[in-house]
Protein backbone atom coordinates (compact mmCIF):
# COMPACT_ATOMS: atom_id res chain seq x y z
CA UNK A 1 117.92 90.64 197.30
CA UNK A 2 114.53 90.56 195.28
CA UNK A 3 113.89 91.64 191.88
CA UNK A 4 116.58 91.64 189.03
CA UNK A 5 120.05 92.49 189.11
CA UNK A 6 119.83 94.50 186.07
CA UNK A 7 116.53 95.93 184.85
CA UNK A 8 117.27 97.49 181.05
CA UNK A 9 113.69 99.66 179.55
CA UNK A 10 113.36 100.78 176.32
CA UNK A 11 117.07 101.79 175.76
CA UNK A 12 118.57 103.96 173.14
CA UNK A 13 121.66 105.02 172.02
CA UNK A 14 121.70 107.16 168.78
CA UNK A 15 124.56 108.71 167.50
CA UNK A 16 123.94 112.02 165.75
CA UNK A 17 125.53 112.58 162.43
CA UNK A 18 128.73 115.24 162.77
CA UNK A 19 130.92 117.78 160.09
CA UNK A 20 129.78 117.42 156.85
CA UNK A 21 127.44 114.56 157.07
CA UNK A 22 125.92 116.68 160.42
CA UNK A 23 122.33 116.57 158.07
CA UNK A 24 122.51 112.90 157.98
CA UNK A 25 119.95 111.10 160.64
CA UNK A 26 121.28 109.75 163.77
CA UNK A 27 122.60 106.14 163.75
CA UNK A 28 120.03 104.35 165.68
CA UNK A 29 123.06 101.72 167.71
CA UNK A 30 120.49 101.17 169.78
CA UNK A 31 116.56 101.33 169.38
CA UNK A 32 114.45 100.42 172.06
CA UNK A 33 115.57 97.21 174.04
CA UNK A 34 114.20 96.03 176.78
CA UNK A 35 115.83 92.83 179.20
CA UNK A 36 116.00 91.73 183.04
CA UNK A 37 118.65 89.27 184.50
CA UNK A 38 118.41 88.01 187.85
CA UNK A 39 120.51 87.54 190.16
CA UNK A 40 123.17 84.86 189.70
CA UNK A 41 122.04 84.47 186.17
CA UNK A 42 123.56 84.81 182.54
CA UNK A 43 121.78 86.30 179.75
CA UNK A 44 123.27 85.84 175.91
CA UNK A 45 123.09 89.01 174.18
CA UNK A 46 123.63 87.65 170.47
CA UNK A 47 123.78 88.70 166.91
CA UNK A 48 126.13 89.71 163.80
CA UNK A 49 128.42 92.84 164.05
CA UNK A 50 126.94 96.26 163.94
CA UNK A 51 123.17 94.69 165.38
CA UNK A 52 124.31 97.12 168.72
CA UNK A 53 125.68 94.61 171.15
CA UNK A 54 128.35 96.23 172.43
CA UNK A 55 126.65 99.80 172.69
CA UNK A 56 124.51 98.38 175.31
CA UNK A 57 127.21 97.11 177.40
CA UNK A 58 128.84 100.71 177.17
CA UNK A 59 125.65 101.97 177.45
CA UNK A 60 124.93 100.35 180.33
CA UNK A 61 128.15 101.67 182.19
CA UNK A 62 127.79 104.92 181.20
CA UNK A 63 130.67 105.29 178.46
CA UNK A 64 128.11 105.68 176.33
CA UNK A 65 125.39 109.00 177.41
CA UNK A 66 121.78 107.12 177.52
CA UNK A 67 120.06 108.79 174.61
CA UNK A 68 116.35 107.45 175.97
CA UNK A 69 115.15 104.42 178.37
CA UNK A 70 115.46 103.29 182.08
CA UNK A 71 118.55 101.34 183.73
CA UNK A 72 118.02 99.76 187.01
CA UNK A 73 120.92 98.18 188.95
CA UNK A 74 119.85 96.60 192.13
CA UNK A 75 116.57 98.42 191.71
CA UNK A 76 118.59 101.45 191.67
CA UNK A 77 117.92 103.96 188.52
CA UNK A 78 121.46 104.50 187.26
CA UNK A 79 120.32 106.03 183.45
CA UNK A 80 122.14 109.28 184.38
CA UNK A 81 124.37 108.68 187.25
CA UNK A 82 125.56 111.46 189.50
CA UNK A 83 129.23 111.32 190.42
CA UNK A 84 129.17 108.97 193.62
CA UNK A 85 126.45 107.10 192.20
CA UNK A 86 129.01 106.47 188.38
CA UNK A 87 132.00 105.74 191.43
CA UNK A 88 129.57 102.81 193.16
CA UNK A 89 128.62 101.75 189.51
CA UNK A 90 131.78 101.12 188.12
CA UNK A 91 132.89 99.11 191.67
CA UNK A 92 129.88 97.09 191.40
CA UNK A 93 129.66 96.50 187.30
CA UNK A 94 132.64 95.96 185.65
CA UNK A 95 133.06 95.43 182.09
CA UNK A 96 135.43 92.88 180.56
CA UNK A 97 136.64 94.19 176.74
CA UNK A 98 136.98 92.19 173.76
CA UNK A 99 140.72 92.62 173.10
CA UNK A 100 142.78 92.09 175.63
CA UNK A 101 145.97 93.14 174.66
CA UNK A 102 144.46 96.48 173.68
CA UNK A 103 143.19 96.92 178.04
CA UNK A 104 146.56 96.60 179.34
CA UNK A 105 149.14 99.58 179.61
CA UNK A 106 152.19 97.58 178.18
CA UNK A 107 154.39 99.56 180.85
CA UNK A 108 152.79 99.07 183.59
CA UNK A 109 153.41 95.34 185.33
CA UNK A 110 150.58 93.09 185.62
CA UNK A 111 150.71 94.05 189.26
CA UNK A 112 150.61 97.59 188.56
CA UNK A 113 147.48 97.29 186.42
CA UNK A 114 146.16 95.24 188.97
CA UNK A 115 146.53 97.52 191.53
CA UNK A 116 144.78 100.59 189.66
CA UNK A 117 141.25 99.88 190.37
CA UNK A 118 141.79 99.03 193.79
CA UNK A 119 143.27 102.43 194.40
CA UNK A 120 140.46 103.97 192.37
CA UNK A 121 137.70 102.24 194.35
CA UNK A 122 139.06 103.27 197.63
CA UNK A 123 140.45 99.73 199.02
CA UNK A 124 142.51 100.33 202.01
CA UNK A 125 146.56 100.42 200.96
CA UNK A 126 146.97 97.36 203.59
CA UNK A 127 144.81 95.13 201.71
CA UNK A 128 145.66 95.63 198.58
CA UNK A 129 148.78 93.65 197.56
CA UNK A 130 147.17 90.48 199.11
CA UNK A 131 143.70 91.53 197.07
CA UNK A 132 145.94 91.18 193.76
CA UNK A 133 147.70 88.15 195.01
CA UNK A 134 144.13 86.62 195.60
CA UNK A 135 142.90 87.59 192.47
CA UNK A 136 145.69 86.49 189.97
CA UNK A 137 145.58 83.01 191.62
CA UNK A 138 142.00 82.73 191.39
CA UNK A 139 142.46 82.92 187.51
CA UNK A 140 144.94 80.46 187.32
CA UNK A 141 148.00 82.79 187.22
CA UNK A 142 150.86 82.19 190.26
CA UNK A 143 153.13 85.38 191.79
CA UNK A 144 155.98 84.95 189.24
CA UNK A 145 153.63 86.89 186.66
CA UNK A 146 152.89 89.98 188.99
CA UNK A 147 156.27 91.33 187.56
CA UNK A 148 155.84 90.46 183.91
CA UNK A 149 154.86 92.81 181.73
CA UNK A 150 151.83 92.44 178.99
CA UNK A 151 153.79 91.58 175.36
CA UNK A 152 155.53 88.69 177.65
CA UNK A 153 151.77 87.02 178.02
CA UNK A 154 149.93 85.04 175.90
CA UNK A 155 146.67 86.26 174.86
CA UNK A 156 144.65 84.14 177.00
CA UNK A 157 146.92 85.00 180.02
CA UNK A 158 145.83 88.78 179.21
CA UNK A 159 142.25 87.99 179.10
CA UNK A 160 142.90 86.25 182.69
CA UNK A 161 144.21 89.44 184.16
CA UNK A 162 141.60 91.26 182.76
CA UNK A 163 139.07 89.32 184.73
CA UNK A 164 141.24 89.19 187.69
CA UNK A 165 141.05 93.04 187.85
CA UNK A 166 137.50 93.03 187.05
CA UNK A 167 137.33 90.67 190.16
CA UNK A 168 139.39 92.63 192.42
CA UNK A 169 136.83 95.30 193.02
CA UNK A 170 134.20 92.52 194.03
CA UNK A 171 131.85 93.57 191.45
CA UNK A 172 127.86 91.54 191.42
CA UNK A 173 127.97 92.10 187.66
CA UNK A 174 130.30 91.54 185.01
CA UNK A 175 129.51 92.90 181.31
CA UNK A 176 131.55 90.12 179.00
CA UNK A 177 132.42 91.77 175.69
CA UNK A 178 133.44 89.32 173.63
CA UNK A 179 136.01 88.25 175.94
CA UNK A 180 136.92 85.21 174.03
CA UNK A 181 136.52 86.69 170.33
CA UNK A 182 140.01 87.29 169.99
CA UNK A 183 141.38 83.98 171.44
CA UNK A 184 142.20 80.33 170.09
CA UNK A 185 139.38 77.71 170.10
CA UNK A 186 140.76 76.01 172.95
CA UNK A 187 141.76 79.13 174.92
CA UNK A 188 138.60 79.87 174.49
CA UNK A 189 137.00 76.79 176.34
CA UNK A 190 139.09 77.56 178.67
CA UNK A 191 138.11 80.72 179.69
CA UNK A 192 134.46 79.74 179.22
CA UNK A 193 135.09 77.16 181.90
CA UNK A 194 136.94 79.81 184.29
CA UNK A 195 134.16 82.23 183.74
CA UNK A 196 131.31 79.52 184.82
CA UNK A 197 133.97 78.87 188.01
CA UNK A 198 134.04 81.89 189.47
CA UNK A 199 130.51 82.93 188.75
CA UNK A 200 129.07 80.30 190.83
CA UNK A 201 131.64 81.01 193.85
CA UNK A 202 131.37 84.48 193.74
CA UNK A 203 127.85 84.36 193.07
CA UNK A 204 128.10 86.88 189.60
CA UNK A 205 125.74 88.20 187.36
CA UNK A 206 126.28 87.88 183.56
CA UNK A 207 125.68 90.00 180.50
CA UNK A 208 127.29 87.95 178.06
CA UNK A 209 127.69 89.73 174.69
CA UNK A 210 129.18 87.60 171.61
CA UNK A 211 128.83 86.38 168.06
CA UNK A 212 129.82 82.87 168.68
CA UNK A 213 126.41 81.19 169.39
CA UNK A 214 128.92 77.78 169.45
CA UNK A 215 130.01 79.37 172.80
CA UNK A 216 126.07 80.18 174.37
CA UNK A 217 124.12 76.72 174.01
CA UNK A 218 125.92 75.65 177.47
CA UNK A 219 126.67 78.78 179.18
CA UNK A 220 124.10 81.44 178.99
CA UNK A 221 120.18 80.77 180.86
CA UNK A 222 118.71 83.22 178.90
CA UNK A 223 119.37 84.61 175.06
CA UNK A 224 118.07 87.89 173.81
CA UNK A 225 119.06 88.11 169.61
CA UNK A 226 120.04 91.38 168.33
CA UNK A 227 119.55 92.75 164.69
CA UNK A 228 120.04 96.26 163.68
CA UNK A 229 119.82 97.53 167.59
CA UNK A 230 116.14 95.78 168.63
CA UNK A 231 115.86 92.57 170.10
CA UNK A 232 114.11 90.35 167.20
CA UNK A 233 114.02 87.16 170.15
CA UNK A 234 114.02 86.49 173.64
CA UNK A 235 113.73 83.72 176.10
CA UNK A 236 115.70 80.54 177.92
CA UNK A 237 118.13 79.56 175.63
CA UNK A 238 117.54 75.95 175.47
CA UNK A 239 114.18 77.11 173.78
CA UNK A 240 115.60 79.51 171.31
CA UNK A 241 118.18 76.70 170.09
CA UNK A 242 115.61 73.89 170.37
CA UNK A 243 112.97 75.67 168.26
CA UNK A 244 114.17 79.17 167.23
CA UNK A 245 110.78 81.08 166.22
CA UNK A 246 112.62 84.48 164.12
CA UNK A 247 113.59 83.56 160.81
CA UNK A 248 116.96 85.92 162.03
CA UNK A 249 117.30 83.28 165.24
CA UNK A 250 117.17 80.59 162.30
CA UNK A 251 119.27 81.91 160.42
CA UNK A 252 121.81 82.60 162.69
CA UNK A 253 121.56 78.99 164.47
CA UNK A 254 121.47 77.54 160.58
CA UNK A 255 125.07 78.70 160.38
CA UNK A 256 126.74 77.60 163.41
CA UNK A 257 129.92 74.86 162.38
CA UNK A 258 129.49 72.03 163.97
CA UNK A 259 131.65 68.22 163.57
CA UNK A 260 128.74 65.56 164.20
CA UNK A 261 125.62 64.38 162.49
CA UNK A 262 124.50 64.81 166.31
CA UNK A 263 125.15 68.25 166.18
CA UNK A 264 123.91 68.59 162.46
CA UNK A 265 120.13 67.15 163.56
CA UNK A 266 119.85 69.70 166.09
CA UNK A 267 120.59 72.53 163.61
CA UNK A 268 117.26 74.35 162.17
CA UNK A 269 116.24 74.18 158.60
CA UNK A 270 118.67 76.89 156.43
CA UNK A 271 117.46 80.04 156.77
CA UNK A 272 119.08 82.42 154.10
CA UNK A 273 119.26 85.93 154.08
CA UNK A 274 119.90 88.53 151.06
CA UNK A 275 122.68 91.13 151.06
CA UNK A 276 124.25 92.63 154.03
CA UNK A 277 123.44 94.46 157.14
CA UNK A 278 122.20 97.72 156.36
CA UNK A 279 123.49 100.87 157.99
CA UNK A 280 122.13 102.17 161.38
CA UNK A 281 121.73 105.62 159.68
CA UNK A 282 119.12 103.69 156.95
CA UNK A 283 117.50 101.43 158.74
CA UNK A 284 114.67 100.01 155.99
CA UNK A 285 110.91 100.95 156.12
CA UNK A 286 108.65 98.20 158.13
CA UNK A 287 110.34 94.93 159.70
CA UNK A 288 114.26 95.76 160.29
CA UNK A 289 114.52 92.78 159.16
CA UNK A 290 112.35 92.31 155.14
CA UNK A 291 115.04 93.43 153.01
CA UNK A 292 116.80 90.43 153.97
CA UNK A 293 114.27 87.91 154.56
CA UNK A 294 113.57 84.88 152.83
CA UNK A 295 109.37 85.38 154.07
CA UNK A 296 109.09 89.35 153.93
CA UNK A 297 105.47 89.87 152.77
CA UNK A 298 104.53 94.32 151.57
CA UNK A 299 103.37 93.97 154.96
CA UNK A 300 106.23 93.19 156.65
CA UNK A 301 108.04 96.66 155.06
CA UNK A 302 104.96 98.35 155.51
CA UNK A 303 104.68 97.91 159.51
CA UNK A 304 107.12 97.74 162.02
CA UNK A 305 106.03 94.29 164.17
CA UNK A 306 105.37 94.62 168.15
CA UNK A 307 107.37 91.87 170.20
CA UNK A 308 104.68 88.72 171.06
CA UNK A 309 104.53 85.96 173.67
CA UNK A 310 105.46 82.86 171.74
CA UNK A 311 105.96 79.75 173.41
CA UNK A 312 107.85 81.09 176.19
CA UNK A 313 109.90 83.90 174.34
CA UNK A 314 109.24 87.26 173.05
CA UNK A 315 109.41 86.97 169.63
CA UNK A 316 109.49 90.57 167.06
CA UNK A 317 107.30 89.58 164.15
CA UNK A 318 104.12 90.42 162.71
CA UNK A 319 103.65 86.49 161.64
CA UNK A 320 102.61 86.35 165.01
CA UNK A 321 99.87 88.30 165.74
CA UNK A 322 97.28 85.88 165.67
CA UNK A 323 98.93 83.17 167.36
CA UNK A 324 102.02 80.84 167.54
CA UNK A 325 101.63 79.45 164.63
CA UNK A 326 102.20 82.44 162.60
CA UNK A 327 105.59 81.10 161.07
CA UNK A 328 104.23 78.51 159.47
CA UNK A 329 101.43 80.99 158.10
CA UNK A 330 104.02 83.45 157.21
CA UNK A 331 106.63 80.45 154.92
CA UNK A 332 103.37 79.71 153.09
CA UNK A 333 103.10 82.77 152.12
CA UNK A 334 103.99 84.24 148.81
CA UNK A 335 107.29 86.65 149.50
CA UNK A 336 107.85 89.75 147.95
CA UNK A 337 109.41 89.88 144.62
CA UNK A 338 107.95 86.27 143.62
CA UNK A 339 106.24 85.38 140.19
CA UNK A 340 102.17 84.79 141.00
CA UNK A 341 100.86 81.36 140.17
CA UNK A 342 98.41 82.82 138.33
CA UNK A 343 95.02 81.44 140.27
């Protein structure tokens, strides 16, 4: 196959305001991201809670209604899929959830859940049974647990079925929602190392969606960082945590625990921001970012920036309009809200 497995243009999900708050503006989830990831390929979509992650995975396969923008699977458009087109979809993209106690019907066996999706996609009755057998082992998980029933599994055994039954439909692309969010730290390596396993033997495509950036450095090839439903940076990730150019990427990377001096030198400079995330129904004049930023210039809340080619990454700030050095420019710079110097 040429060309990307998933082609996402301009997307946007807004959420119109409803009862009495119906005169409110729309919550803008979503606002305008763009990203391609090829075939065999992982791409990091990063960032705090509320920035819009998860919309775009749900977005993406259509539990979500596209409000605006262009989805291409396979070089297919699949923005507003007709019904045999959404029944192809959801065979060939499956989405892995964040909770996976909350995905399993806790009386149905792990063999009966199992089984749903095959019936659903149309897999012959004879090959079923063997398809779940195959499947369950492939995550690490022998016959004895076809008969169990959810509450008798521990959580990272219920995240393992999960991607067993995303597996069982032989999807080419998996959505990962925070599939390791609500697991221990060592479950968690654990299913980081399954998840690299079987994507090189079946030969998957990731969207990768998480808060842990602890978990991307080693996993994802590319890393898109969201804030407030835009992408603020973009590009391989080994560049983004090498020499993050967004003072968001900084500040994000600034934060991440680590248990070395080793890990410590490889950590950007702190990078503080003010206050919280604002609401998607107020997003702030300007850069989404100013309120919060420790370089905001007027002009930054007086234009919203374009995305620029910096150093192999698309980076969303108006520092760098007249070249790649335009962060070091822009922390020169006197911020907002600072006493003159008086020359």
């Amino acid at each position: 196959m040429s060309g990307p497995v998933l082609e996402v243009q301009d997307l946007k999900k807004h959420f119109p305001a409803e009862g009495l708050f119906s005169s409110d503006p729309p919550a803008k989830a979503v606002d305008g991201v763009s990203f391609s990831i090829d075939e065999g390929e992982t791409l990091a979509l990063i960032g705090e809670s509320g920035s819009g992650k998860s919309t775009v995975a749900k977005t993406i396969i259509d539990i979500h209604e596209t409000t605006d923008g262009l989805i291409r699977f396979n070089g297919q458009d699949i923005t507003d899929p007709i019904r045999q087109q959404l029944a192809e979809m959801r065979s060939e993209i499956q989405l892995v959830f964040q909770d996976p106690t909350s995905c399993l019907n806790p009386r149905r066996t792990i063999r009966k859940s199992l089984l749903v999706p095959l019936k659903a996609t149309g897999v012959p009755k004879s090959e079923r049974e063997e398809r779940v057998r195959q499947m369950l082992e492939r995550v690490g998980l022998n016959d004895e647990y076809l008969y169990k029933y959810p509450h008798e599994l521990s959580g990272g055994q219920k995240q393992r079925v999960n991607i067993a039954r995303a597996l069982a439909v032989e999807p080419s692309l998996l959505l990962l929602d925070e599939p390791t969010s609500a697991l221990d730290v060592s479950v968690q390596a654990k299913i980081i190392s399954l998840l690299e396993d079987i994507q090189t033997e079946f030969d998957l495509t990731y969207l990768f969606i998480t808060h842990d950036l602890s978990l991307v450095r080693n996993f994802a090839d590319e890393t898109a960082v969201m804030y407030l439903g835009e992408i603020q940076e973009q590009g391989p990730t080994d560049r983004i945590f090498e020499d993050p150019q967004h003072p968001y990427t900084r500040s994000l990377l600034s934060s991440i625990p680590v248990t070395s001096q080793q890990e410590e030198a490889l950590k950007p400079d702190s990078e503080s921001l003010d206050g919280e995330v604002p609401g998607a129904r107020n997003m702030p004049s300007g850069c989404r970012l100013h309120p919060r930023c420790p370089h905001a210039t007027e002009d930054c809340a007086m234009r919203h920036p374009d995305q620029y080619d910096v150093d192999d990454r698309d980076v969303r700030c108006i520092a760098y309009e007249d070249g790649a050095d335009g962060f070091e420019r822009l922390r020169a710079q006197q911020p907002v809200g600072s006493e003159s110097d008086g020359s």
